[in-house]
Protein backbone atom coordinates (compact mmCIF):
# COMPACT_ATOMS: atom_id res chain seq x y z
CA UNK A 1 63.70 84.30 -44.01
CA UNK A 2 65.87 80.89 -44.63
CA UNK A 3 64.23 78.21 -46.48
CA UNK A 4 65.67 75.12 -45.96
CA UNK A 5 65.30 71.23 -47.57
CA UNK A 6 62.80 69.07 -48.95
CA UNK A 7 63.05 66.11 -46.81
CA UNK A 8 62.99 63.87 -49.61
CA UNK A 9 65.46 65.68 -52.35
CA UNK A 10 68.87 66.50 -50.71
CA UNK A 11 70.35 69.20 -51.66
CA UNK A 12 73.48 69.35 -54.27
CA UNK A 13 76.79 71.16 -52.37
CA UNK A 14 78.55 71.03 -55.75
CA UNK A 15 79.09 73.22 -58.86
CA UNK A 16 79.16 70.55 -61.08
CA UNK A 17 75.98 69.00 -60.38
CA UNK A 18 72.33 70.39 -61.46
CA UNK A 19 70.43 73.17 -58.60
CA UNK A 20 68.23 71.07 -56.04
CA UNK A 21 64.84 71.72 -56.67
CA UNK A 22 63.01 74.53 -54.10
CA UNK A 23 62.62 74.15 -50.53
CA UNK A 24 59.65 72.98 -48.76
CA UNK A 25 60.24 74.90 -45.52
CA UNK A 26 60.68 78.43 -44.64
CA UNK A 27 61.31 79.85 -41.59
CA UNK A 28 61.18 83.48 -40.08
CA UNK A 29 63.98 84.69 -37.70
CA UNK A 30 64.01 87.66 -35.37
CA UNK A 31 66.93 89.41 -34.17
CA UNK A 32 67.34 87.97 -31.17
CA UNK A 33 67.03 84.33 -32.93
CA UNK A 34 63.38 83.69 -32.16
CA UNK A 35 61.21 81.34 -34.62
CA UNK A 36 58.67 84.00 -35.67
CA UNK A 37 56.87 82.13 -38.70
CA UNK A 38 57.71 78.80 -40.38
CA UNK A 39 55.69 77.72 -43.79
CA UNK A 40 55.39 74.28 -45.15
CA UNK A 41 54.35 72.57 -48.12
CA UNK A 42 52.88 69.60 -47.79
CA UNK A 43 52.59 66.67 -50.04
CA UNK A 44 53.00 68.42 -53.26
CA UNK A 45 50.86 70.98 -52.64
CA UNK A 46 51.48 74.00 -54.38
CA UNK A 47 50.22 76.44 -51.24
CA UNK A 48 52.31 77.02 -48.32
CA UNK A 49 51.04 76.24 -44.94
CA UNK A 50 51.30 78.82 -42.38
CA UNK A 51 52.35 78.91 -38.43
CA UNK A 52 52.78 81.93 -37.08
CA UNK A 53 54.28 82.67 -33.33
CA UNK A 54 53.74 85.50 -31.17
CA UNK A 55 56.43 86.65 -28.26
């Protein structure tokens, strides 16, 4: 699982800054580098939404 960005807070790259607040995304890879799942919040909300993809 990778979880990447909120679109609207970048994340920091530095040491010397504060940590980025959480992700908003999250997405599940298979081995052979297949989207399997990918979860969302949206808005604020505090539950994640959920897509999941079959082979």
């Amino acid at each position: 699982m990778f979880a990447g960005p909120s679109a609207t807070t970048p994340r920091r790259t530095t040491r010397e800054t504060a940590p980025a607040a959480p992700g908003h995304t999250r997405y599940w890879i298979d081995t052979d580098a297949r989207l399997r799942r990918f979860s969302a919040r949206l808005s604020g909300a505090t539950d994640w939404l959920v897509a999941t993809f079959s082979a």
